[in-house]
PDB file of N, CA and C in Angstrom:
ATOM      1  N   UNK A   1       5.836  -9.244  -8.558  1.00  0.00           N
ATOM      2  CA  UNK A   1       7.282  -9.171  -8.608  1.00  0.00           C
ATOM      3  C   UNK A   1       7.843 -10.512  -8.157  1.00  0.00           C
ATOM      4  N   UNK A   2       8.677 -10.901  -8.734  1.00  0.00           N
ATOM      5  CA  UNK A   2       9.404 -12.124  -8.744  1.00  0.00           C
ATOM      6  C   UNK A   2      10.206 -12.159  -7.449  1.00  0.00           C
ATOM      7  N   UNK A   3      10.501 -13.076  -6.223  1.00  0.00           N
ATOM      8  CA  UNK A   3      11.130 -13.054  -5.033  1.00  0.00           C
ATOM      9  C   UNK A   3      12.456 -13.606  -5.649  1.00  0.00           C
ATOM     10  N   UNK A   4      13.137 -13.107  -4.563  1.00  0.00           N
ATOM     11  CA  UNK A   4      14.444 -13.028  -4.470  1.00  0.00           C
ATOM     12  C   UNK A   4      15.075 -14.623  -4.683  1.00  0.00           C
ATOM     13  N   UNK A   5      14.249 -15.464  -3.723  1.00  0.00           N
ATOM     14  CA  UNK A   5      15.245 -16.735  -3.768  1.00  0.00           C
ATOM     15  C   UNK A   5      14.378 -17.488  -5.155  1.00  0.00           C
ATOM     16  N   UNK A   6      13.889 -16.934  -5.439  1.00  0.00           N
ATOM     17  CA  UNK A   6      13.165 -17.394  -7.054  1.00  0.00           C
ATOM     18  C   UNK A   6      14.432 -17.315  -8.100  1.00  0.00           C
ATOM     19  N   UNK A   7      15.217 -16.167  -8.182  1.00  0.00           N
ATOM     20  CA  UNK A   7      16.203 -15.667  -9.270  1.00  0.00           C
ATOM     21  C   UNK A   7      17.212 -16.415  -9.317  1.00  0.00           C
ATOM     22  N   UNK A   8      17.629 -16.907 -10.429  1.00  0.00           N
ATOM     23  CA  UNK A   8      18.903 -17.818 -10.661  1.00  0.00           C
ATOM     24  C   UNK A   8      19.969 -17.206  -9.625  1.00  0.00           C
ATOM     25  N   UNK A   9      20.481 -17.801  -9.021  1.00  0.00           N
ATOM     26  CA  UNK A   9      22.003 -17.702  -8.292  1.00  0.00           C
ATOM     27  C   UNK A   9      22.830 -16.403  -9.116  1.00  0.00           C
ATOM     28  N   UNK A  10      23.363 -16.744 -10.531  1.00  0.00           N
ATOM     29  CA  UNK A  10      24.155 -15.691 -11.004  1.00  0.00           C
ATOM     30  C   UNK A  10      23.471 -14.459 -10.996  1.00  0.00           C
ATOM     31  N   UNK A  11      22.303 -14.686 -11.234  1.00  0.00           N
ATOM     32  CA  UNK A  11      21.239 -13.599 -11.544  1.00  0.00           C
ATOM     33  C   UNK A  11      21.560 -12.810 -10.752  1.00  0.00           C
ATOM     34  N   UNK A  12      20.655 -13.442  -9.463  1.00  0.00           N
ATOM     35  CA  UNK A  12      20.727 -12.839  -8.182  1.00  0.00           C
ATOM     36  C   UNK A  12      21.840 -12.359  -7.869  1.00  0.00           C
ATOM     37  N   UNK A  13      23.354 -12.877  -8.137  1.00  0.00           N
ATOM     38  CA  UNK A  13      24.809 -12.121  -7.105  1.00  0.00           C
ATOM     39  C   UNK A  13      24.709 -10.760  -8.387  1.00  0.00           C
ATOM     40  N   UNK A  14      24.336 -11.087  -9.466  1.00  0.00           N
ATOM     41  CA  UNK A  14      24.753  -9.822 -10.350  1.00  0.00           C
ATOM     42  C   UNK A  14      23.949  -8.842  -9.993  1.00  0.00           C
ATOM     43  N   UNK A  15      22.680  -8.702  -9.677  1.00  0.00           N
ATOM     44  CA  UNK A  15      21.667  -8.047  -9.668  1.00  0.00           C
ATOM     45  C   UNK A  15      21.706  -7.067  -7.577  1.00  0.00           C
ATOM     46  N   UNK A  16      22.663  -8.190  -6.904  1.00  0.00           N
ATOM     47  CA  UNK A  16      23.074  -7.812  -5.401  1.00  0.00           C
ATOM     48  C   UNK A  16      24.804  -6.830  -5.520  1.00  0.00           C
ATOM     49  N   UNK A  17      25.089  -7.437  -6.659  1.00  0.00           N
ATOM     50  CA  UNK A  17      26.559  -6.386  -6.842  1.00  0.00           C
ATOM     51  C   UNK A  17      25.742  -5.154  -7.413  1.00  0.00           C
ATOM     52  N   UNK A  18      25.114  -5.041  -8.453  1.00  0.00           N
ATOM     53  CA  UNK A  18      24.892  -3.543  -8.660  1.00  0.00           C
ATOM     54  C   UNK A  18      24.176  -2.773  -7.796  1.00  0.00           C
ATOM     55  N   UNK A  19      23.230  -3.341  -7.224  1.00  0.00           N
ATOM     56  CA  UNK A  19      22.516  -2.769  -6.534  1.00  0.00           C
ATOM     57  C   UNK A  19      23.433  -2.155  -4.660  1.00  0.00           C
ATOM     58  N   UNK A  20      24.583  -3.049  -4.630  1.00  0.00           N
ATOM     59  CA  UNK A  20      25.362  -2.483  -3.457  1.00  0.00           C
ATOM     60  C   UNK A  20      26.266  -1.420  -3.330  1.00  0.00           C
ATOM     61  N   UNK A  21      25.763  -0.669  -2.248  1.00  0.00           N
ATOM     62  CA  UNK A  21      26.477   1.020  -1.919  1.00  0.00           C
ATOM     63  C   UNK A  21      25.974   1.729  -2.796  1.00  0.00           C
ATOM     64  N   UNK A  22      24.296   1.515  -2.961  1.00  0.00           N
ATOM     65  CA  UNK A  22      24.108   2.540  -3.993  1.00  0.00           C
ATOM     66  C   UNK A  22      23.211   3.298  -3.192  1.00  0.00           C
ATOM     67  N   UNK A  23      23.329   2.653  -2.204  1.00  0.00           N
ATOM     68  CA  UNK A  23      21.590   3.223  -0.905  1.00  0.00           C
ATOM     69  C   UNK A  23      22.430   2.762   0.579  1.00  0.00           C
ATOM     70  N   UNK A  24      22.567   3.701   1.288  1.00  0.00           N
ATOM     71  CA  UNK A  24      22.530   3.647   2.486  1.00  0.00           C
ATOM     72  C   UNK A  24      21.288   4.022   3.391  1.00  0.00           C
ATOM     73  N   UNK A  25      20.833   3.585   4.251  1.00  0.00           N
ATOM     74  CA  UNK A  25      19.760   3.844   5.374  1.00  0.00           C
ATOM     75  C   UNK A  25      20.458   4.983   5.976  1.00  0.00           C
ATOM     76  N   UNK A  26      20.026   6.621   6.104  1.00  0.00           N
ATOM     77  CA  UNK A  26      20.946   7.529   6.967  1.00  0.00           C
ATOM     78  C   UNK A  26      20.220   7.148   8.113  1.00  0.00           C
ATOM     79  N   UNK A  27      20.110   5.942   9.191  1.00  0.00           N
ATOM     80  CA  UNK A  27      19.533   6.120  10.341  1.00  0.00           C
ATOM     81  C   UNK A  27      20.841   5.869  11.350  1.00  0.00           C
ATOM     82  N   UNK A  28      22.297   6.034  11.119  1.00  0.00           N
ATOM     83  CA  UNK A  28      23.003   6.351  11.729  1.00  0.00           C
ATOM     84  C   UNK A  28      23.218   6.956  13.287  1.00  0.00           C
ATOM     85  N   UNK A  29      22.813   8.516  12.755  1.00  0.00           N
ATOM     86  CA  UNK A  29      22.124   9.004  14.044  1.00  0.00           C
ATOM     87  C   UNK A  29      21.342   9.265  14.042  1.00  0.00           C
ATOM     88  N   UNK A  30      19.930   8.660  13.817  1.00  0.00           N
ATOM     89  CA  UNK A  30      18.512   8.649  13.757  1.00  0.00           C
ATOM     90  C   UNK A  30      18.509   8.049  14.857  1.00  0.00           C
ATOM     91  N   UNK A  31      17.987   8.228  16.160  1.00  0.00           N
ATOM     92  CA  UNK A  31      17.597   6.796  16.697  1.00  0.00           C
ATOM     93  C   UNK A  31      15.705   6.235  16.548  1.00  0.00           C
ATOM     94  N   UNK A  32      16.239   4.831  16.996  1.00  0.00           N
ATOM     95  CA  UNK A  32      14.580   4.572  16.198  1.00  0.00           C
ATOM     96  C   UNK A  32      13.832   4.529  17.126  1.00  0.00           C
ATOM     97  N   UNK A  33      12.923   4.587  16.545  1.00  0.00           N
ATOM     98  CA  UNK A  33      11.316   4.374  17.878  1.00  0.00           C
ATOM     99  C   UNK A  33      10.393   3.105  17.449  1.00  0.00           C
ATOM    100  N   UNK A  34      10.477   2.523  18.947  1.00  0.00           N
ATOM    101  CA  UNK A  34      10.181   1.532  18.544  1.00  0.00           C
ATOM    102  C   UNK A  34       8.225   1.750  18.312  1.00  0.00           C
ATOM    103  N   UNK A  35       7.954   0.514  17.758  1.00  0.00           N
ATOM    104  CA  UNK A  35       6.527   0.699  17.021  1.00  0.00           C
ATOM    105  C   UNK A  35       5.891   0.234  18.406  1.00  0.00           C
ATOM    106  N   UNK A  36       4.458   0.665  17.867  1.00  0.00           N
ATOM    107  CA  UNK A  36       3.465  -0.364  19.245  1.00  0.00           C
ATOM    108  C   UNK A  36       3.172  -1.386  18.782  1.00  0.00           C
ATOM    109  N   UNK A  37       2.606  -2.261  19.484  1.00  0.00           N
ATOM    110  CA  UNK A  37       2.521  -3.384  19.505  1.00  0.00           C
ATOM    111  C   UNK A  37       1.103  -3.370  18.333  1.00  0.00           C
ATOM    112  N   UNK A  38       0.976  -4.723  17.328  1.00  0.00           N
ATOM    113  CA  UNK A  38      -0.296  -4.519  16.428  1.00  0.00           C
ATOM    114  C   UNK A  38      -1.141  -4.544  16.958  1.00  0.00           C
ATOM    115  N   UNK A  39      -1.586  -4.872  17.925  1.00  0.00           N
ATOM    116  CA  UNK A  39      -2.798  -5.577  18.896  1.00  0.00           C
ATOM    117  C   UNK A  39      -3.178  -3.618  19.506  1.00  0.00           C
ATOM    118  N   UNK A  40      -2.534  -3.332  19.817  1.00  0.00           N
ATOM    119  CA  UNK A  40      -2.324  -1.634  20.568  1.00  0.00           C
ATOM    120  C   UNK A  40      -2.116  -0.572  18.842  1.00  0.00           C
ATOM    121  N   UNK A  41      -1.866  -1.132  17.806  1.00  0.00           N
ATOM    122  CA  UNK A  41      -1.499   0.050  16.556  1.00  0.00           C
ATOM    123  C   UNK A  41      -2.879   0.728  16.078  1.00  0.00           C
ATOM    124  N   UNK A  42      -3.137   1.867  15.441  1.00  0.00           N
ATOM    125  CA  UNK A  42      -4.490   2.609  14.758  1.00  0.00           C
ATOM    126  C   UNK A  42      -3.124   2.286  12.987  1.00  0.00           C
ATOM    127  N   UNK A  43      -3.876   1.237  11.991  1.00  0.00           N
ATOM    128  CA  UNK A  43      -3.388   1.193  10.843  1.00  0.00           C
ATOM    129  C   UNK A  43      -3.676   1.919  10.055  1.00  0.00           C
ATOM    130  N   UNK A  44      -3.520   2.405   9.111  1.00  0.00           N
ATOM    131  CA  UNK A  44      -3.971   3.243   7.866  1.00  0.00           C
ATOM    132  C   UNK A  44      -3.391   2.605   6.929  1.00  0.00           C
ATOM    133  N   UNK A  45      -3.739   3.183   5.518  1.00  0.00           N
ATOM    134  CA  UNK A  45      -3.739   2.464   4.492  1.00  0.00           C
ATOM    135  C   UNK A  45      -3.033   3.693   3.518  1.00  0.00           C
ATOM    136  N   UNK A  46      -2.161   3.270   3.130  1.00  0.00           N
ATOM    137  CA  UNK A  46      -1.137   4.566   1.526  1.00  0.00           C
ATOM    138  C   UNK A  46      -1.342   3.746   0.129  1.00  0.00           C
ATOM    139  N   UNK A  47      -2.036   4.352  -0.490  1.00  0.00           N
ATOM    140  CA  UNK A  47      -1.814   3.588  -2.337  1.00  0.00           C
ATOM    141  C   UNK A  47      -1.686   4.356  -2.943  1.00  0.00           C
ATOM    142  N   UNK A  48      -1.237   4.293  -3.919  1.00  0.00           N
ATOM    143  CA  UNK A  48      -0.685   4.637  -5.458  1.00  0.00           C
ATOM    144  C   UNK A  48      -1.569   4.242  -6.659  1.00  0.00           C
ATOM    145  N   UNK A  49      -3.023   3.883  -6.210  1.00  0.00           N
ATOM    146  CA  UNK A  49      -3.999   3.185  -7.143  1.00  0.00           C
ATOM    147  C   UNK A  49      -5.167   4.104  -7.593  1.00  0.00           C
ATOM    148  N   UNK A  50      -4.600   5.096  -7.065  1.00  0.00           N
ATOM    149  CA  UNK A  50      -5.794   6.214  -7.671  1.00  0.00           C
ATOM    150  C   UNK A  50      -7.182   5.804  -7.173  1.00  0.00           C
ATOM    151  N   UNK A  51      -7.288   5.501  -6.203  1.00  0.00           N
ATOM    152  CA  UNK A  51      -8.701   5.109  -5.236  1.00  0.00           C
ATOM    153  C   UNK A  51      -8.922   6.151  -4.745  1.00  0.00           C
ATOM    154  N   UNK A  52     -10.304   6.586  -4.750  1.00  0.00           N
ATOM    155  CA  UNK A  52     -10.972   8.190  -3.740  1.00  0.00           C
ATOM    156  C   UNK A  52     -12.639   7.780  -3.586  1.00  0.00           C
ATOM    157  N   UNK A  53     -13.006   8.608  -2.697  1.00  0.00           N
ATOM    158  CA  UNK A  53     -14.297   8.522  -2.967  1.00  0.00           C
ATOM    159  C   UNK A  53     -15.106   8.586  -4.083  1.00  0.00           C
ATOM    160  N   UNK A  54     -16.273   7.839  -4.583  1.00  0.00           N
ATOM    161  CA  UNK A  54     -16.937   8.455  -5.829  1.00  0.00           C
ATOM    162  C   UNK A  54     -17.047   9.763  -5.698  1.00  0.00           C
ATOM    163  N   UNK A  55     -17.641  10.811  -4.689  1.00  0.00           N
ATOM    164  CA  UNK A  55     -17.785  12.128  -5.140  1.00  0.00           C
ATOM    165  C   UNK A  55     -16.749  13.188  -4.709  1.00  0.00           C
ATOM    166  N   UNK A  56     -15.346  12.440  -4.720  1.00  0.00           N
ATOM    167  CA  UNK A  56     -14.196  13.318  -4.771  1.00  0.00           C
ATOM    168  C   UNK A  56     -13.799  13.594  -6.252  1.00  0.00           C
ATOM    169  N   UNK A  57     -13.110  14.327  -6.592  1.00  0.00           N
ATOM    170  CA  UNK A  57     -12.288  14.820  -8.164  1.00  0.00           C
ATOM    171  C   UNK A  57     -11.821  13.680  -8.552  1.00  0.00           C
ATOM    172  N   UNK A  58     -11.912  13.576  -9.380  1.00  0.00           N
ATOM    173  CA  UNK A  58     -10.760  12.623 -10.103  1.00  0.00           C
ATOM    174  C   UNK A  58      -9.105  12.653  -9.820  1.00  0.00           C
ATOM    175  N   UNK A  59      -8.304  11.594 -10.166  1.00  0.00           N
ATOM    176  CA  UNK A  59      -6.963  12.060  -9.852  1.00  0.00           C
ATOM    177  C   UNK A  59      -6.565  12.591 -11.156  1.00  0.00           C
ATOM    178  N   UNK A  60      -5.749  13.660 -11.536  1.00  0.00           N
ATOM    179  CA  UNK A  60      -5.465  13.771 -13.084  1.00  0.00           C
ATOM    180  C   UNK A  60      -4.212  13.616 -13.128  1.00  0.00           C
ATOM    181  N   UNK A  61      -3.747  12.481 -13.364  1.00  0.00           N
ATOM    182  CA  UNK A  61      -2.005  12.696 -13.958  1.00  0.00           C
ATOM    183  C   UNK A  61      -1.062  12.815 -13.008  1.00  0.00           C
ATOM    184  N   UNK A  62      -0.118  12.883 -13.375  1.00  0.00           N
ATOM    185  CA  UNK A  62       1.573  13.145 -12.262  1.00  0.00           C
ATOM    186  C   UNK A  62       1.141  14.303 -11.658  1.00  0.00           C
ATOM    187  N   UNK A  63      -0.227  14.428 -10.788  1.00  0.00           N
ATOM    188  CA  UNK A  63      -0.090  15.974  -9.721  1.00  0.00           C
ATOM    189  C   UNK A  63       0.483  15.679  -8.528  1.00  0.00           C
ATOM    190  N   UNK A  64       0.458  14.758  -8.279  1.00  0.00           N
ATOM    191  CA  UNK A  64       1.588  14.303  -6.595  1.00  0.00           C
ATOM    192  C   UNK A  64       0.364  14.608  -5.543  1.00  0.00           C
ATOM    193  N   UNK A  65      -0.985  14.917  -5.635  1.00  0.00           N
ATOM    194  CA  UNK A  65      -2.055  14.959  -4.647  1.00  0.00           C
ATOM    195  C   UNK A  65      -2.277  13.873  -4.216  1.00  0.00           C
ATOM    196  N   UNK A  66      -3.525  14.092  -2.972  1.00  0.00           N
ATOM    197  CA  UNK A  66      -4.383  12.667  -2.288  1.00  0.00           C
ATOM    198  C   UNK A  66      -5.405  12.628  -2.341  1.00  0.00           C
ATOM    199  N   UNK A  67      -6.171  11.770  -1.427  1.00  0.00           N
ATOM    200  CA  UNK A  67      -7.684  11.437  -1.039  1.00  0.00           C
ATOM    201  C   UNK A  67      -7.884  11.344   0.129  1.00  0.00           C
ATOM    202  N   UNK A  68      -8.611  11.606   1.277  1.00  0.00           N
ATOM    203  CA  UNK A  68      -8.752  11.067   2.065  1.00  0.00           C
ATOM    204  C   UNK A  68      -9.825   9.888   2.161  1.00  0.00           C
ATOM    205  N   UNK A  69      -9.392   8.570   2.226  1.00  0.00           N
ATOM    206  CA  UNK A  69     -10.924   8.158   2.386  1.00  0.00           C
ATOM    207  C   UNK A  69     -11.041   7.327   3.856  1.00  0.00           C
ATOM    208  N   UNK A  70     -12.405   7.757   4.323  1.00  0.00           N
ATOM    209  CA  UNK A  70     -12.618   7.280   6.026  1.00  0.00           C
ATOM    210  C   UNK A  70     -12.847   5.594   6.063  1.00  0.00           C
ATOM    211  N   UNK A  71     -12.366   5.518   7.195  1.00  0.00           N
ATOM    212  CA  UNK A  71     -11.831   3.998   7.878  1.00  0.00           C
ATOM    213  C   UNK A  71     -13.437   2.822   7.661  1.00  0.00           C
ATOM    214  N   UNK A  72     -14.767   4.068   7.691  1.00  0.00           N
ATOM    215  CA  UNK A  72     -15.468   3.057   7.646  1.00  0.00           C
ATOM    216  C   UNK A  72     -16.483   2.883   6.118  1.00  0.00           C
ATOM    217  N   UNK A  73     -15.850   3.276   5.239  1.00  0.00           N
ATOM    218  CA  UNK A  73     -16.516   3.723   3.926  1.00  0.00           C
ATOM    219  C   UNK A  73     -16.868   2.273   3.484  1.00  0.00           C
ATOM    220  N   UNK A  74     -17.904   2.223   2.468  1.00  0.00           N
ATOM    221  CA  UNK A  74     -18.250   1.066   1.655  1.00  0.00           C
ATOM    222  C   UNK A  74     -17.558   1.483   0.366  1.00  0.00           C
ATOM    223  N   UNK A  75     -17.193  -0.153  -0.182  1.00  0.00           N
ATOM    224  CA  UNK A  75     -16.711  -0.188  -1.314  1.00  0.00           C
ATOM    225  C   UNK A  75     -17.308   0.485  -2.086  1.00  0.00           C
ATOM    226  N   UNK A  76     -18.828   0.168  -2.075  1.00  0.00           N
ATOM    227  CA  UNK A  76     -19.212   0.374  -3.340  1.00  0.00           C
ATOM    228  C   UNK A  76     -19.439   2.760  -3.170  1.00  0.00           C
ATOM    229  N   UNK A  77     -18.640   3.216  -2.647  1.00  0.00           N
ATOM    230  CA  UNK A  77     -18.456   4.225  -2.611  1.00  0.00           C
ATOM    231  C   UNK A  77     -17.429   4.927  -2.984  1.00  0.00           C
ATOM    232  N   UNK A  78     -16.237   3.722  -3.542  1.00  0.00           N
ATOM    233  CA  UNK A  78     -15.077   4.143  -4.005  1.00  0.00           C
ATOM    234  C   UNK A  78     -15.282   4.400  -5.530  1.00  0.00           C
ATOM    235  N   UNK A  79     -14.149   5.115  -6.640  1.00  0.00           N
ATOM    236  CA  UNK A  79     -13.945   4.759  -7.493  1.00  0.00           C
ATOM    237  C   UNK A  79     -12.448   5.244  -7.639  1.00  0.00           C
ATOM    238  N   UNK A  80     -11.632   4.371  -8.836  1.00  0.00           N
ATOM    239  CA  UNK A  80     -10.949   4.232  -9.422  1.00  0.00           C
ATOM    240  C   UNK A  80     -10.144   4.740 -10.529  1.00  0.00           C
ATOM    241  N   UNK A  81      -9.795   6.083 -10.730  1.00  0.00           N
ATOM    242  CA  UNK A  81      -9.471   6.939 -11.855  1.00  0.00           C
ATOM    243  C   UNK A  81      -7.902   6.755 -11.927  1.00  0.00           C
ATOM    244  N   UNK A  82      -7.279   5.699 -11.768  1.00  0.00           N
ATOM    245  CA  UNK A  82      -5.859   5.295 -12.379  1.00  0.00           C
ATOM    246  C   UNK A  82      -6.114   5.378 -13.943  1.00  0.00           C
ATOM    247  N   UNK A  83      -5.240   6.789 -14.955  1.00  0.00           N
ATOM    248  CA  UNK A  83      -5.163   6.711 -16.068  1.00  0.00           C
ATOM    249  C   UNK A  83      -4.085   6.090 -17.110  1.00  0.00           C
ATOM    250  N   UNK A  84      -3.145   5.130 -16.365  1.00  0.00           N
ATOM    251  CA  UNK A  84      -2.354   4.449 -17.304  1.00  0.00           C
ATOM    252  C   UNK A  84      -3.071   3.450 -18.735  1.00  0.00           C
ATOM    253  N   UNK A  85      -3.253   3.423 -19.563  1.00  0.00           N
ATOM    254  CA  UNK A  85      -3.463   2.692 -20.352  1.00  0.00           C
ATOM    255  C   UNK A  85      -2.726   1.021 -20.357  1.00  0.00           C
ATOM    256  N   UNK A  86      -1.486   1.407 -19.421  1.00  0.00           N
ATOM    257  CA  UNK A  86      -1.089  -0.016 -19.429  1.00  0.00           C
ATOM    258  C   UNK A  86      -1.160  -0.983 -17.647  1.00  0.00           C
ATOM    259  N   UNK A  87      -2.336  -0.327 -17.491  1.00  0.00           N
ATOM    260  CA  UNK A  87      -2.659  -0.847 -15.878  1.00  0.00           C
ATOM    261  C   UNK A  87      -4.264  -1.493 -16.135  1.00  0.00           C
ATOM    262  N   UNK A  88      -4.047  -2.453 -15.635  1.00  0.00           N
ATOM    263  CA  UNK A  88      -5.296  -3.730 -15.888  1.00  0.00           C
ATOM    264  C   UNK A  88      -5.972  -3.830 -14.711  1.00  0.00           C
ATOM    265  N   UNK A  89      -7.176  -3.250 -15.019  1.00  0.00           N
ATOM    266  CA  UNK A  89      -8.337  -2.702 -13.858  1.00  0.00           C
ATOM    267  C   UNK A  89      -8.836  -4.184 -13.013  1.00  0.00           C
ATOM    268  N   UNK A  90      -8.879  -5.412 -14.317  1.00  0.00           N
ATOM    269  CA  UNK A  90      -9.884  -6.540 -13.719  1.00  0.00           C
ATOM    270  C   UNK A  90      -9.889  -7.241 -12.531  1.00  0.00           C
ATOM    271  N   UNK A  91      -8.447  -7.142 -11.829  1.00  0.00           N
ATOM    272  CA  UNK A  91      -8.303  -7.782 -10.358  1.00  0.00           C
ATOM    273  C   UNK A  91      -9.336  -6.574  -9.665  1.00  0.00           C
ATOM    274  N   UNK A  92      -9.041  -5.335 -10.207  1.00  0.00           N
ATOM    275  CA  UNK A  92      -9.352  -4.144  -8.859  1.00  0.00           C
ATOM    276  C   UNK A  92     -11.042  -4.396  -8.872  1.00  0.00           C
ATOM    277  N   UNK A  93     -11.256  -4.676  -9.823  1.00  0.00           N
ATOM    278  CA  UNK A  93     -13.155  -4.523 -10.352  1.00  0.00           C
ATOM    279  C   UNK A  93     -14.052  -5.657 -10.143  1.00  0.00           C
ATOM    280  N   UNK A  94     -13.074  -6.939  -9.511  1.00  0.00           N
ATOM    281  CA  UNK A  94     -12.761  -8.007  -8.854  1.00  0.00           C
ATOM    282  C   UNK A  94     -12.960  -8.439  -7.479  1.00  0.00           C
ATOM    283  N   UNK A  95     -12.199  -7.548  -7.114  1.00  0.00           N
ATOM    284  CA  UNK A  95     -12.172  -7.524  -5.475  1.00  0.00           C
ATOM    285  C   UNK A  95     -11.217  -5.846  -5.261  1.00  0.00           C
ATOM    286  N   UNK A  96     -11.974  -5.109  -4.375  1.00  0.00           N
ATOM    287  CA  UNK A  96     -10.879  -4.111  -4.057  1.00  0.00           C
ATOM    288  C   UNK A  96      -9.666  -4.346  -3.432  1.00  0.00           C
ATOM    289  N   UNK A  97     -10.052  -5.280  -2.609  1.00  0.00           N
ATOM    290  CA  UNK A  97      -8.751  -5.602  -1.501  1.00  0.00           C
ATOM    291  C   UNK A  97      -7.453  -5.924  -2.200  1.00  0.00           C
ATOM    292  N   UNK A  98      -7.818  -6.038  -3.531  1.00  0.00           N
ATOM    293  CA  UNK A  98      -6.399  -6.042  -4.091  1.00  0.00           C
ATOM    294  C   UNK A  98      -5.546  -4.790  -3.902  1.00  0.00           C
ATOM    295  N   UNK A  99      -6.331  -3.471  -4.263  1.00  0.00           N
ATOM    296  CA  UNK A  99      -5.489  -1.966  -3.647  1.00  0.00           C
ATOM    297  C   UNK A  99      -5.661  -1.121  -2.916  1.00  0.00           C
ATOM    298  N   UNK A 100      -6.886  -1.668  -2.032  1.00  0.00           N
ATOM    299  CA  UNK A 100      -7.044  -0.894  -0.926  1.00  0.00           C
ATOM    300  C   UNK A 100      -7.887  -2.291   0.128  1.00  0.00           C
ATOM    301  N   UNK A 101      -6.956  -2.881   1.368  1.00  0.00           N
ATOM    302  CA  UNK A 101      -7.431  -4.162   1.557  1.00  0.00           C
ATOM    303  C   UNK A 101      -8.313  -3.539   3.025  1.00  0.00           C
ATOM    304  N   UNK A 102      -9.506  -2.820   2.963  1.00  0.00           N
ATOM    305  CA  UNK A 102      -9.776  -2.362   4.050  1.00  0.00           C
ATOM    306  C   UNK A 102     -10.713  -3.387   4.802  1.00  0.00           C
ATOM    307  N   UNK A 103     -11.019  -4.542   3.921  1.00  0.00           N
ATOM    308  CA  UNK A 103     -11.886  -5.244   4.525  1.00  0.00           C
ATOM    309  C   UNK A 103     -10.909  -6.388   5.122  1.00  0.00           C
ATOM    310  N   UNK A 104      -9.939  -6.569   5.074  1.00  0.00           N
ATOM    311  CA  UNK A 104      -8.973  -7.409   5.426  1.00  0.00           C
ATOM    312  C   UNK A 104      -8.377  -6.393   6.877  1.00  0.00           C
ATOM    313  N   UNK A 105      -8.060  -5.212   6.726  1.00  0.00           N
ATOM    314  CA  UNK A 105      -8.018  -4.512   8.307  1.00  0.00           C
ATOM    315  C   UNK A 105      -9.289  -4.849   9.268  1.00  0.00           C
ATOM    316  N   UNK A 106     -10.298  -4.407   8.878  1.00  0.00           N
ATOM    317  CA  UNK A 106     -11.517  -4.752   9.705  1.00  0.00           C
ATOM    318  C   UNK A 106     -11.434  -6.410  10.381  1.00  0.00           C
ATOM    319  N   UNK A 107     -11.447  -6.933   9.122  1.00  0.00           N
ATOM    320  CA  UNK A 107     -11.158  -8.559   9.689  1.00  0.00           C
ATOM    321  C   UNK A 107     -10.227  -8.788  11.193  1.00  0.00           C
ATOM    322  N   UNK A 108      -8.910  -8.189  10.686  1.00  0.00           N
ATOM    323  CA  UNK A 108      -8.403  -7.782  11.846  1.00  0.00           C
ATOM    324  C   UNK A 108      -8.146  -7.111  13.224  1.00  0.00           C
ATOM    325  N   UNK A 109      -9.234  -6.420  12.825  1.00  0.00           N
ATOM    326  CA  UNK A 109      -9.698  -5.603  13.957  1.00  0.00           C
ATOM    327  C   UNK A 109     -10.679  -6.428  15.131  1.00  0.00           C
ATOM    328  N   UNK A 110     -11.246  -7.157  14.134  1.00  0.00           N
ATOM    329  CA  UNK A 110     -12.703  -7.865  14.791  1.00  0.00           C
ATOM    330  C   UNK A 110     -11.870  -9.221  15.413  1.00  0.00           C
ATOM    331  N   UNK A 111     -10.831  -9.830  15.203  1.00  0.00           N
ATOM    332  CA  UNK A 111      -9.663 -10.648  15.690  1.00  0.00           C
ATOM    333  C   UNK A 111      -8.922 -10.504  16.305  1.00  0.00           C
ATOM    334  N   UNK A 112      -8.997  -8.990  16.882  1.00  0.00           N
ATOM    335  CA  UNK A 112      -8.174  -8.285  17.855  1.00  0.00           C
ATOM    336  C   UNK A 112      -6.373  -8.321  17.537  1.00  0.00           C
ATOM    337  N   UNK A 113      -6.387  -9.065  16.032  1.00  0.00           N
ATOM    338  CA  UNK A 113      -4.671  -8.976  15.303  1.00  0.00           C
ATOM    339  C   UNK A 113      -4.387  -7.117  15.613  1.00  0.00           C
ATOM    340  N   UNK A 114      -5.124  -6.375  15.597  1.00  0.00           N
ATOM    341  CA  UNK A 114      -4.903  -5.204  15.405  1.00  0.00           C
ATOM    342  C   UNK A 114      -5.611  -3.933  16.311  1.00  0.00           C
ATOM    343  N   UNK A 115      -5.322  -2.826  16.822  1.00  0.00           N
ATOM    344  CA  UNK A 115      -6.286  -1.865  17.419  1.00  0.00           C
ATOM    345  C   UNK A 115      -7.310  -1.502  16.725  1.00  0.00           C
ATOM    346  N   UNK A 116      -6.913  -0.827  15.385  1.00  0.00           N
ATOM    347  CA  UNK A 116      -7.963   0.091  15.295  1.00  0.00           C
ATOM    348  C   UNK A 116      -7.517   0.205  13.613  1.00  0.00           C
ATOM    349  N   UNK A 117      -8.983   0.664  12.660  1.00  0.00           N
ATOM    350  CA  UNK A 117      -8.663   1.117  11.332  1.00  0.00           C
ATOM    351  C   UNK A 117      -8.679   2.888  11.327  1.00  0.00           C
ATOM    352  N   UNK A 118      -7.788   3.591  10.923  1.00  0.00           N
ATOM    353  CA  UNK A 118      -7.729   4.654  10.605  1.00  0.00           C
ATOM    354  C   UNK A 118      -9.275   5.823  10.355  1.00  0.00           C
ATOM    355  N   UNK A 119      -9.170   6.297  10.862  1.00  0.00           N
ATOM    356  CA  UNK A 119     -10.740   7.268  10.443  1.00  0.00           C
ATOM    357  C   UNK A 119     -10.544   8.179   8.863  1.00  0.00           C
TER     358      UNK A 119
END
């Protein structure tokens, strides 16, 4: 996706007028909580890439289900059942860390950037 201060000027004010008062944050009277610190956080990981274990089900289609997969799994234990025809596998088949960067948490873990990877 193209960044913001990338977009022509007009672009950008046209594209900041439509898009304004169309979304409010209701955290009004939400109050917030603050986060822990990364060094003190347990991270987990959310995708939309249709990643599961090899010997979980497949994902089939718009079912709105999950996967669980554990914090210390090997790649080569994942697979990949995203069925769009217009989604291009070769980064993922590449390197996973493109949609699930678990070896990039670990990294962090072992750097103390972070507590802990998710189980």
């Amino acid at each position: 996706m193209v960044r913001s201060e990338d977009i022509h000027p007009r672009e950008r004010a046209s594209f900041e007028e439509r898009l304004a008062g169309r979304y409010t944050a209701p955290f009004e009277e939400t109050p917030w909580v603050e986060a822990p610190k990364l060094v003190d956080a347990r991270v987990a990981i959310v995708t939309t890439a249709a990643i599961h274990r090899s010997d979980d089900r497949p994902f089939a289609g718009h079912v709105g289900d999950y996967r669980v997969i554990p914090g210390d799994i090997d790649y080569q234990d994942l697979a990949m059942t995203h069925s769009s025809t217009n989604f291009d596998r070769s980064a993922y088949q590449q390197d996973v860390n493109v949609c699930f960067p678990l070896d990039h948490l670990r990294t962090m873990v072992e750097s103390r950037e972070i507590g802990s990877v998710a189980d």
